[in-house]
Protein backbone atom coordinates (compact mmCIF):
# COMPACT_ATOMS: atom_id res chain seq x y z
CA UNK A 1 46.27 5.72 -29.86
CA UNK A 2 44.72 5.83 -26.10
CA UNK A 3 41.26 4.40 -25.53
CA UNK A 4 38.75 6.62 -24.98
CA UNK A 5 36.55 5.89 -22.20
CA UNK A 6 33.02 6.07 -21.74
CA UNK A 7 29.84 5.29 -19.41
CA UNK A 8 25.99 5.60 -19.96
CA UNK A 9 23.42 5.65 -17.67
CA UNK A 10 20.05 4.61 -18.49
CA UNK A 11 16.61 5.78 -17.11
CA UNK A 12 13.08 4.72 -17.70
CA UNK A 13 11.68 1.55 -19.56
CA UNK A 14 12.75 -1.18 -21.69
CA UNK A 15 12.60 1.07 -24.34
CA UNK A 16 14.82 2.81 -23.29
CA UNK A 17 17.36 0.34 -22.48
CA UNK A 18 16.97 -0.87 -25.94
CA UNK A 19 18.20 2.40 -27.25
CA UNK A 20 20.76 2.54 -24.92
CA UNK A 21 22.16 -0.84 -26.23
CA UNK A 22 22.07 0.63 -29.27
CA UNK A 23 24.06 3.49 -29.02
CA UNK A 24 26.24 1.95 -26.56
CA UNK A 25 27.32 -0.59 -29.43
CA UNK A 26 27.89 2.60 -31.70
CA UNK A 27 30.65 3.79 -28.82
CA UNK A 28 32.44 0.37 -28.28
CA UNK A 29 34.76 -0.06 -30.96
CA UNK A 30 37.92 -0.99 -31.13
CA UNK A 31 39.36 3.15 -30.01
CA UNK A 32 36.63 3.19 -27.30
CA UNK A 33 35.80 1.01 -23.94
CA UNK A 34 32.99 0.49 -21.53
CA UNK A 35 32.68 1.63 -17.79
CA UNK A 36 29.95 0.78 -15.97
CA UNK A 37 28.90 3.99 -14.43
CA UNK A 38 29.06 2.84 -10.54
CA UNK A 39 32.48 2.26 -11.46
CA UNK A 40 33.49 6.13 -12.11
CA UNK A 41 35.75 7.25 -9.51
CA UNK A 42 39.02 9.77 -9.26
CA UNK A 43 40.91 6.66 -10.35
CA UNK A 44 38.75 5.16 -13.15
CA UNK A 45 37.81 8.13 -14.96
CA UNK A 46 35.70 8.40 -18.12
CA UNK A 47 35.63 10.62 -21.44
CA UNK A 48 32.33 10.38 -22.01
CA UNK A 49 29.51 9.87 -19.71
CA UNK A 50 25.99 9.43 -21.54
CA UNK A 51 22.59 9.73 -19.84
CA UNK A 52 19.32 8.23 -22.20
CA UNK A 53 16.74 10.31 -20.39
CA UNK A 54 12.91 9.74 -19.72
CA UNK A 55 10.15 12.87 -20.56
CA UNK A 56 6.80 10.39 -19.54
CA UNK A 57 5.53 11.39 -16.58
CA UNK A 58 6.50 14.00 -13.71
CA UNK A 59 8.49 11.75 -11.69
CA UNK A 60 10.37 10.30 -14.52
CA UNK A 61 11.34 14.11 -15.69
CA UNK A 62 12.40 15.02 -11.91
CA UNK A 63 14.57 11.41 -12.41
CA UNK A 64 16.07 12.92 -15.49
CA UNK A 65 16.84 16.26 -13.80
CA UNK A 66 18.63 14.74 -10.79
CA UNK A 67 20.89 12.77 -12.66
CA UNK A 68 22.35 15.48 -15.01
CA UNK A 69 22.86 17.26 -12.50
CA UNK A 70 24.91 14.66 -10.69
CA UNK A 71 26.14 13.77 -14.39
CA UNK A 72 27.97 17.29 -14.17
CA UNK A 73 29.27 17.52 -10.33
CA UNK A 74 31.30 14.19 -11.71
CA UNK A 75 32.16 16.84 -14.60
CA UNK A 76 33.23 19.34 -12.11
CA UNK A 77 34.87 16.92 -9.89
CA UNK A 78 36.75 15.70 -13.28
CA UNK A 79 35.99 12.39 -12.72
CA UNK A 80 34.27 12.72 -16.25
CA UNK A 81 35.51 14.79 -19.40
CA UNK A 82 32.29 15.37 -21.00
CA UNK A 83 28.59 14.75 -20.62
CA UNK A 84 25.98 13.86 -23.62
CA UNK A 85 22.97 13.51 -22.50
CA UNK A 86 19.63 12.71 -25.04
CA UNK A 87 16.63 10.21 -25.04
CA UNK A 88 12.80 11.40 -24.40
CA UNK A 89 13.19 14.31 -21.99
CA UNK A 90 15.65 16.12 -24.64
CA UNK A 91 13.29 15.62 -27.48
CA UNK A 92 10.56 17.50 -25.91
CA UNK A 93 12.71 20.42 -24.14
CA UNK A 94 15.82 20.72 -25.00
CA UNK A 95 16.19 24.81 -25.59
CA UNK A 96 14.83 24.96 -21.75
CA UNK A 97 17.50 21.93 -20.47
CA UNK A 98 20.18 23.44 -22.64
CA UNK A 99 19.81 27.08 -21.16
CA UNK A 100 19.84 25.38 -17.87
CA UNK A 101 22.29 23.21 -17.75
CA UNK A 102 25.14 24.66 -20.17
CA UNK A 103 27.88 22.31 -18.47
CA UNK A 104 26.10 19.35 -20.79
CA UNK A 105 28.63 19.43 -23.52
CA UNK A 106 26.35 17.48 -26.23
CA UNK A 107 21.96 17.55 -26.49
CA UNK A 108 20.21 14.68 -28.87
CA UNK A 109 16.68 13.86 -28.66
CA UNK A 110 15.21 10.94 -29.74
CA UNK A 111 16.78 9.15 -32.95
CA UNK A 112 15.05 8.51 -36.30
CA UNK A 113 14.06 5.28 -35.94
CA UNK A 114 15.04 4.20 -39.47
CA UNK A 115 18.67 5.29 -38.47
CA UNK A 116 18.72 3.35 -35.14
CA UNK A 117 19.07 -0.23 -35.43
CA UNK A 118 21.59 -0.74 -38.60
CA UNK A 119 24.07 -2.23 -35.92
CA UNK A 120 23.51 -4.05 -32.75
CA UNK A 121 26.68 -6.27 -31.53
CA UNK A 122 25.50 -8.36 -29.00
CA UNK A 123 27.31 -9.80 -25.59
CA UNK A 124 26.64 -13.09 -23.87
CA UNK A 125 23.63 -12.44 -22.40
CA UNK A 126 20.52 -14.79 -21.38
CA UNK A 127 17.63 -12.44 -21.74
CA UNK A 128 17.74 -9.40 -24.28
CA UNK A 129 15.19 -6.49 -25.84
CA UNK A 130 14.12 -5.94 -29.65
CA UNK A 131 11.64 -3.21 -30.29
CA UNK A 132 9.45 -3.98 -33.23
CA UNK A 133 7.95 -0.52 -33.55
CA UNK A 134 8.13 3.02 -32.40
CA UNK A 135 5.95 5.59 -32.00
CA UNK A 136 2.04 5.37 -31.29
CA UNK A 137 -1.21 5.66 -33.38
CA UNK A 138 -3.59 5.23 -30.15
CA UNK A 139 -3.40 9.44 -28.88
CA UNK A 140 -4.67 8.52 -24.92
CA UNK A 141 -5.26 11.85 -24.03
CA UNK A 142 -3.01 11.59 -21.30
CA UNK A 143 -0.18 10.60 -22.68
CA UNK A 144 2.65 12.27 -24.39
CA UNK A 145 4.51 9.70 -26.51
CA UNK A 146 2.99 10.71 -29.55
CA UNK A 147 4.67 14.21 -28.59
CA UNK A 148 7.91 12.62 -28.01
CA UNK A 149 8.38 9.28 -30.36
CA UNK A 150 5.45 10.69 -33.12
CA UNK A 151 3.14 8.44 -35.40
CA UNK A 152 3.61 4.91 -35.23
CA UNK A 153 6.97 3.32 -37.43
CA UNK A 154 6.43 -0.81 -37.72
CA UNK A 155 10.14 -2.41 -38.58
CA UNK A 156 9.00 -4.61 -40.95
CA UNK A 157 9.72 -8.21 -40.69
CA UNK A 158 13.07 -8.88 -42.49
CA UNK A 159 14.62 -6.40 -40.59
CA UNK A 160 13.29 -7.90 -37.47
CA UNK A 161 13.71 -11.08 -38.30
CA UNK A 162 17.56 -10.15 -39.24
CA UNK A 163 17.85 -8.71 -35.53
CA UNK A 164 15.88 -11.75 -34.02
CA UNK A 165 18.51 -14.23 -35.89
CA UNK A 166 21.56 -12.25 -34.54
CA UNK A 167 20.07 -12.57 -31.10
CA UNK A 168 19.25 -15.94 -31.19
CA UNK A 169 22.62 -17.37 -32.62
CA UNK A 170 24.46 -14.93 -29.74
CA UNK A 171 22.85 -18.00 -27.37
CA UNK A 172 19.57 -15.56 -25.72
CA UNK A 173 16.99 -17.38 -24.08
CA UNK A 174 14.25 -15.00 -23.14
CA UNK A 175 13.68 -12.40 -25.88
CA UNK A 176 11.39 -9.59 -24.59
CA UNK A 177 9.63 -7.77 -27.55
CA UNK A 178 8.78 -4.15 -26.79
CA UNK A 179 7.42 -1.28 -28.73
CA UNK A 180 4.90 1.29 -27.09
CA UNK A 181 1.98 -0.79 -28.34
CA UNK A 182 3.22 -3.68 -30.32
CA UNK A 183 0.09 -4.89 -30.70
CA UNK A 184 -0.35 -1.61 -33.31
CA UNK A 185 2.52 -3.26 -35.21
CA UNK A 186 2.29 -3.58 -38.66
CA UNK A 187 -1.17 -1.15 -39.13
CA UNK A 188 1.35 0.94 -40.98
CA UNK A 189 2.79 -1.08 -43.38
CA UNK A 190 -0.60 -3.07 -44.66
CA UNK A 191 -3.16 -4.55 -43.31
CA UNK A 192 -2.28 -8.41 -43.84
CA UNK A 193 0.37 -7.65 -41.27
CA UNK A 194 -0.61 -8.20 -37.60
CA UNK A 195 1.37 -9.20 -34.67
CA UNK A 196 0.24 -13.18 -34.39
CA UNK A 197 1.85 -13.19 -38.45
CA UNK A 198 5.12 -11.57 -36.82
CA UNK A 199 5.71 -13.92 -34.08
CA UNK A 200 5.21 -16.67 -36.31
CA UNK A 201 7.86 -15.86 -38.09
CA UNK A 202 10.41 -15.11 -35.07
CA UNK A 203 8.75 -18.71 -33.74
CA UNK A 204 9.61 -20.27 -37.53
CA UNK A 205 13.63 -18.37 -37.03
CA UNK A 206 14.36 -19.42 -33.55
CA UNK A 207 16.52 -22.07 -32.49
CA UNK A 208 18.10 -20.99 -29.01
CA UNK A 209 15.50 -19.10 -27.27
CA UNK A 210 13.29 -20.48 -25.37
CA UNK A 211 11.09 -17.38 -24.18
CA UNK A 212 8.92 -15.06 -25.97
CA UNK A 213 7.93 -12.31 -23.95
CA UNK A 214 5.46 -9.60 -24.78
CA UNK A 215 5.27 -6.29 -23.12
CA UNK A 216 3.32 -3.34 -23.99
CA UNK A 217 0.41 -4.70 -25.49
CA UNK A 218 -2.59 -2.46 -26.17
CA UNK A 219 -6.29 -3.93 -24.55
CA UNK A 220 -8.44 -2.73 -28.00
CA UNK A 221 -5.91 -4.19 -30.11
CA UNK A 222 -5.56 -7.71 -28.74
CA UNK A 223 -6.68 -9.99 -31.01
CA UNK A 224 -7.66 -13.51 -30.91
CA UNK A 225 -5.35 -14.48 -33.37
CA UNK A 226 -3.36 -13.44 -30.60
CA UNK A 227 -4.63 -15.51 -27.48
CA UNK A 228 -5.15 -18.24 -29.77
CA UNK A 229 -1.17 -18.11 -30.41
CA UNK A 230 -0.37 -17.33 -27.07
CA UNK A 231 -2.39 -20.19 -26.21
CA UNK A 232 -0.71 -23.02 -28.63
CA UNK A 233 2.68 -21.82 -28.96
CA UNK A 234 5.25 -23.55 -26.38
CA UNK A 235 7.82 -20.80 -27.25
CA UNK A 236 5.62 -17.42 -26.14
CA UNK A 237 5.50 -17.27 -22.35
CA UNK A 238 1.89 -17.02 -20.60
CA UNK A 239 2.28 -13.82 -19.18
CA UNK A 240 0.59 -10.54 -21.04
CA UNK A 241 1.37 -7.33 -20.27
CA UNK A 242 -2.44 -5.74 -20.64
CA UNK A 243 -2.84 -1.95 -19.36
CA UNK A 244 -6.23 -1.10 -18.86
CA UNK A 245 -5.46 1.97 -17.33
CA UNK A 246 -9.12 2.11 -15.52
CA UNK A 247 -12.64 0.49 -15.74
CA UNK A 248 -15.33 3.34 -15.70
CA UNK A 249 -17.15 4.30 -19.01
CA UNK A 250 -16.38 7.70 -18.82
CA UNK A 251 -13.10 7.78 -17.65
CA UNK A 252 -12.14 6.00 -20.28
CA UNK A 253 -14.04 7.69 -22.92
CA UNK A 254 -12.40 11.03 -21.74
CA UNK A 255 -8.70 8.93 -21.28
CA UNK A 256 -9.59 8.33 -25.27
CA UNK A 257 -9.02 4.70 -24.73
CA UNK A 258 -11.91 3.89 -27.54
CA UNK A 259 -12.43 0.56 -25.36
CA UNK A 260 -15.14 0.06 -23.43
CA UNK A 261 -15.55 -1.62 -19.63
CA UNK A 262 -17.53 -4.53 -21.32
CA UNK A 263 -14.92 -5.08 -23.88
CA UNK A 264 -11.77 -5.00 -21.03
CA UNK A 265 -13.58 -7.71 -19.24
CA UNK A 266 -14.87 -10.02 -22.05
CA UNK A 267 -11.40 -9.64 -23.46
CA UNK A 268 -9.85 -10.73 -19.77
CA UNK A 269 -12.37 -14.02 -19.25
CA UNK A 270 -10.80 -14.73 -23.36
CA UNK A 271 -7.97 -14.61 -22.21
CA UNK A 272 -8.01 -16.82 -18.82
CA UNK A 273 -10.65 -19.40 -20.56
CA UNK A 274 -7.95 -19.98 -23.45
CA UNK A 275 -4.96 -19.54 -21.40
CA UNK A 276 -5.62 -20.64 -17.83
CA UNK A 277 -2.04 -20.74 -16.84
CA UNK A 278 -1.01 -17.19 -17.73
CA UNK A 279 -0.11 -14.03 -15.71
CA UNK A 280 -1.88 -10.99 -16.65
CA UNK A 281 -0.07 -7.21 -15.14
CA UNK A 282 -2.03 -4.69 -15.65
CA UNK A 283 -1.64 -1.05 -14.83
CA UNK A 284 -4.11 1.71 -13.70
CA UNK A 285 -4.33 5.30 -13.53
CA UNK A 286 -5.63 6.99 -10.50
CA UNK A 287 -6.21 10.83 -9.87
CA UNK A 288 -7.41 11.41 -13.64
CA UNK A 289 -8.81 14.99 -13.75
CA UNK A 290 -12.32 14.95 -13.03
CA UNK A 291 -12.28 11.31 -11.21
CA UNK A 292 -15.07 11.32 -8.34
CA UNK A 293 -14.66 9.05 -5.49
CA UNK A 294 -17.35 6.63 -6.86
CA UNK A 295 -15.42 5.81 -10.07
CA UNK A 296 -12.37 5.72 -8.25
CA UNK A 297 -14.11 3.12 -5.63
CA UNK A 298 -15.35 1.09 -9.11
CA UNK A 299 -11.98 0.46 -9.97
CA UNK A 300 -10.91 -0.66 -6.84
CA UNK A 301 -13.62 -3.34 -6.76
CA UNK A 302 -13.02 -4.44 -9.68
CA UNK A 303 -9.61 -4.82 -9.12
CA UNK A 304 -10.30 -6.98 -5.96
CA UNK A 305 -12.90 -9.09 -7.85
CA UNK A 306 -10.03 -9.65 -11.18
CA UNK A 307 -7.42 -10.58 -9.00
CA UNK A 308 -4.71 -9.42 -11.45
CA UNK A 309 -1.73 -11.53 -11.05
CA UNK A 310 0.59 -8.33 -11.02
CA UNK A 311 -0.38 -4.48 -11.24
CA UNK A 312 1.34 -0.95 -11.19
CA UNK A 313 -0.38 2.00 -10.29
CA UNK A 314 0.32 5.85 -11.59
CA UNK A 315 -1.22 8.86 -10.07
CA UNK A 316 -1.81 10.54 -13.00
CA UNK A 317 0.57 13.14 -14.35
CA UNK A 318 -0.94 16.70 -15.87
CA UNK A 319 1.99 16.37 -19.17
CA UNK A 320 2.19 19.48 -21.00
CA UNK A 321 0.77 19.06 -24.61
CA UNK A 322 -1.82 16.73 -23.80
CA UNK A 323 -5.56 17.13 -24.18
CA UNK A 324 -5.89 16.16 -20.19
CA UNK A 325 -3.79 18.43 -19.26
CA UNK A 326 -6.62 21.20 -20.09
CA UNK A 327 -9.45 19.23 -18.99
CA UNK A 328 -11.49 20.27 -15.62
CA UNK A 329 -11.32 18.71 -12.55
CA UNK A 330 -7.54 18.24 -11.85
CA UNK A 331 -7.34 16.33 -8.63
CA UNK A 332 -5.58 17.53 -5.62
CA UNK A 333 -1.83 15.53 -5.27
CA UNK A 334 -2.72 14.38 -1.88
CA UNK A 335 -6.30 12.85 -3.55
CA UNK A 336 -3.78 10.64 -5.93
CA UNK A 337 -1.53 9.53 -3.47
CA UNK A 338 -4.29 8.29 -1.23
CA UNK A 339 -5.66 6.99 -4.04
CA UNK A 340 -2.44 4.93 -5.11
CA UNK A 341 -1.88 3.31 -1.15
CA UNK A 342 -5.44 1.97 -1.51
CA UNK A 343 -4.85 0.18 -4.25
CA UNK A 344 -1.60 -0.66 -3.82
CA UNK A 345 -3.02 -2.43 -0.93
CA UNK A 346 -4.85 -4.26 -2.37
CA UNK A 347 -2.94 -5.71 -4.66
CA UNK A 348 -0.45 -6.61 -2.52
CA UNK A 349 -3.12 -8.92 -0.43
CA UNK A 350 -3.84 -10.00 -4.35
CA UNK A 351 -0.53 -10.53 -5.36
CA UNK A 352 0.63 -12.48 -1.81
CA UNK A 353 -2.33 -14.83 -2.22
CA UNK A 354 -1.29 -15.28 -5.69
CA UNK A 355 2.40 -16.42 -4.98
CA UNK A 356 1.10 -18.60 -2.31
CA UNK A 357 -0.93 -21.13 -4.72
CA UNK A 358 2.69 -22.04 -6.24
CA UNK A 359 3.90 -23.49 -3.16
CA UNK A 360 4.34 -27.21 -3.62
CA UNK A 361 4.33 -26.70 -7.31
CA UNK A 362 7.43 -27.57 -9.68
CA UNK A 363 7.97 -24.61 -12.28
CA UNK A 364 10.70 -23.75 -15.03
CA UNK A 365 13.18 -20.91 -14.25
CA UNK A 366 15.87 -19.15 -15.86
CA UNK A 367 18.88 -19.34 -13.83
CA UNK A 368 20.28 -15.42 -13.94
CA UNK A 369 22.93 -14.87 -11.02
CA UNK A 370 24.45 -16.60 -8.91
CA UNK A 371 24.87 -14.90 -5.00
CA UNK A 372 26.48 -16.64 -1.75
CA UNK A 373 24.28 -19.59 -0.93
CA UNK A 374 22.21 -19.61 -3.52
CA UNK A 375 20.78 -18.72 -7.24
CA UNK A 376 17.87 -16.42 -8.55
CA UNK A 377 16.12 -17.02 -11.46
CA UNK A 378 12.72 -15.63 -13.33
CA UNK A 379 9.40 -17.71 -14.41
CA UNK A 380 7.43 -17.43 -17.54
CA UNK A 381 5.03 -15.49 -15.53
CA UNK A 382 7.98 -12.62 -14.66
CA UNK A 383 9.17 -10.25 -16.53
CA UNK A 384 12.50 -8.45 -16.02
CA UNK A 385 13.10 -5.75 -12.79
CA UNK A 386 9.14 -5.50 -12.90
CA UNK A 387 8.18 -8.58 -11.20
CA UNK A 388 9.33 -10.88 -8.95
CA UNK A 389 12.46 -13.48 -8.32
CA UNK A 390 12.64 -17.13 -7.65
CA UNK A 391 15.54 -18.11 -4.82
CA UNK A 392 16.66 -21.25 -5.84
CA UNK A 393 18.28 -23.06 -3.08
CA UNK A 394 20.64 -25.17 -5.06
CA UNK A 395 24.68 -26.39 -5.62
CA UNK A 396 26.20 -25.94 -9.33
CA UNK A 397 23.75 -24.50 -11.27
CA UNK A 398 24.86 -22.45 -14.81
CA UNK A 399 23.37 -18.87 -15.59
CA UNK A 400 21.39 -19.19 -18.68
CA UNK A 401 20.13 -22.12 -18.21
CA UNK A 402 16.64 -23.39 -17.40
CA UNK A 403 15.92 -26.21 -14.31
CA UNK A 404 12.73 -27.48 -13.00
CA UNK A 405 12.48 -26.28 -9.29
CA UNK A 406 10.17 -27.17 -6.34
CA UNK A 407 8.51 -24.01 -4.73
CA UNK A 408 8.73 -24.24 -1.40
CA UNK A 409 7.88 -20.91 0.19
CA UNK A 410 6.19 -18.00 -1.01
CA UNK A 411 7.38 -14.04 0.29
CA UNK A 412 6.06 -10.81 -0.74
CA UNK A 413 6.67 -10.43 -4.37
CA UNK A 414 9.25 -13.41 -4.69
CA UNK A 415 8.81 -17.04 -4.64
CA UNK A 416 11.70 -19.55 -2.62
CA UNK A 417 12.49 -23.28 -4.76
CA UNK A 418 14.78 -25.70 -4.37
């Protein structure tokens, strides 16, 4: 029997590339085999070409668009046989994507998460994903995961744990732990369960990796349990991923963040008094409807006086659904995107500054590829393709392994070691 091939393209966040490891494993069996989709061409052809799609925000849908379409000129150009495309985008419109694009020969929206993780294989691999939970419980008024994913669904710890042992004996090192708030994990199944009792387990199960990461955590739900872990525990890297999404009272009263300025910043001097060496990103919203000048400028400041170690910045998106989308005050495109370069300038005098203590210092890296000349590897204070790179000027090193380097020049975003 011939192998069917088949290709998947991925688009959004880690989430998403979870999933896509997921069903990617349900494809490669022993009938079926993998092709990078770069790789498509009149000579390698594929069966089946998959695209996980993103619904978040405006750009991310516009993302989505573009690359079904191109999905189905490879169609047309019978480089590919067939095109399934599912993930966010299909969850929340898929009558208006299938009228629209009726080349797609197969639609699937998000999977029920009980259904999605009975089999994972795993590949050699230095740094991998496990989402503990899915869905959200928080309802920002902006957002539209709720819409999309629904209420939040905690995997509960055997089942993680079960995952977390398969990953470590396949030989990972950094495990990144995502969920769209995994700091809400567990409120659903009782309320002994928290996310400091989780990771003491995975801490207790782990042999192999060296790395905890956490991303997605949720500012009203960080606990000190939390930092004091964070804090103590060798194995979980000092870097938190801590959205705040803005600083003024009542633009975060009408985001629905049910956190208040005062609390953001007490919980931020916690968390560098108790963990001095750690990398806090953040991420803002700018352009949210009814946003003066004023509050915008109060966010600004006090995103020069923080210092954040990293920070993203979204103009805020109007998302169908959403209680913001109906609120007054929607701010002119051009306001956002003005908006964004100020900040965005600011951060990057933040972030340079930032990079430029480590010179002179020795850190620990993960060794990840290997290019002509040299190696680049990740800190503890980087996460994956969101941060930045250490060069590593250095003969024979292994990928997937850790070394002690020597900064010894500082660029943009990225740090130079030998």
């Amino acid at each position: 029997m011939e192998k069917k091939i088949f290709s998947i393209v991925t688009l959004g966040c880690f989430r998403n590339r979870y999933d896509s490891g997921v069903v990617t494993n349900r494809f490669l069996t022993k009938e079926n085999s993998l092709l990078e989709p770069d790789k498509i061409s009149k000579k390698n052809k594929a069966d089946i070409l998959l695209v996980n799609t993103c619904g978040f925000i405006d750009s991310a849908k516009l993302e989505s668009i573009q690359v079904i379409k191109e999905a189905i000129e490879l169609k047309k150009e019978k480089k590919v046989k067939e095109v399934y495309v599912f993930g966010c985008l299909v969850e929340r419109f898929k009558n208006q994507l299938a009228r629209h694009f009726p080349q797609v020969d197969k639609w699937r929206g998000v999977e029920s998460f009980e259904k999605k993780y009975k089999k994972r294989k795993l590949g050699q691999k230095p740094v991998d994903f496990i989402k503990i939970c899915e869905g959200c419980i928080n309802r920002c008024s902006y957002c539209a995961i709720p819409l999309i994913k629904g209420p939040l669904a905690s995997r509960p710890i055997p089942e993680v744990l079960k995952e977390v042992k398969k990953i470590d004996k396949a030989g990972v090192k950094e495990l990144n732990i995502v969920g769209q708030d995994i700091t809400s994990w567990g409120k659903d199944l009782s309320k002994k369960q928290n996310l400091a009792n989780l990771l003491k387990h995975i801490v207790k199960t782990i042999k192999k990796i060296k790395w905890i990461r956490l991303i997605y955590t949720y500012p009203k739900h960080f606990s000190n349990d939390l930092i004091d872990l964070i804090a103590s525990e060798k194995k979980i890297c000092n870097y938190i991923d801590l959205p705040i999404q803005h600083i003024n009272k009542r633009v975060l009263k009408l985001m629905n963040r049910k956190i208040t300025p005062e609390d953001i910043i007490s919980l931020i001097k916690k968390i560098r008094e108790k963990i001095p060496d750690c990398a806090i990103r953040t991420s803002v919203i700018v352009g949210f409807p009814g946003e003066t000048e004023s509050e915008f400028n109060q966010l600004l400041d006090f995103i020069k006086e923080i210092k954040f170690e990293k920070l993203g910045v979204f103009t805020y998106s109007q998302e169908e659904g959403t209680k913001a989308a109906k609120f007054p005050g929607q701010i002119h495109h051009m306001t956002k995107k003005k908006r964004k370069r100020r900040i965005m300038e600011a951060q990057q005098k933040i972030g340079a500054d930032n990079l430029e203590k480590f010179v002179g210092q020795e850190i620990t890296v993960l060794v990840l590829e290997k290019r002509k000349g040299f190696y680049i590897g990740r800190s503890q204070y980087d996460a994956p393709e969101v941060d930045g790179i250490v060069f590593i000027k250095r003969d024979k090193l292994k990928i997937g392994r850790f070394y002690k380097v020597k900064v010894t020049d500082s660029l943009e975003y990225d740090l130079v070691a030998e």
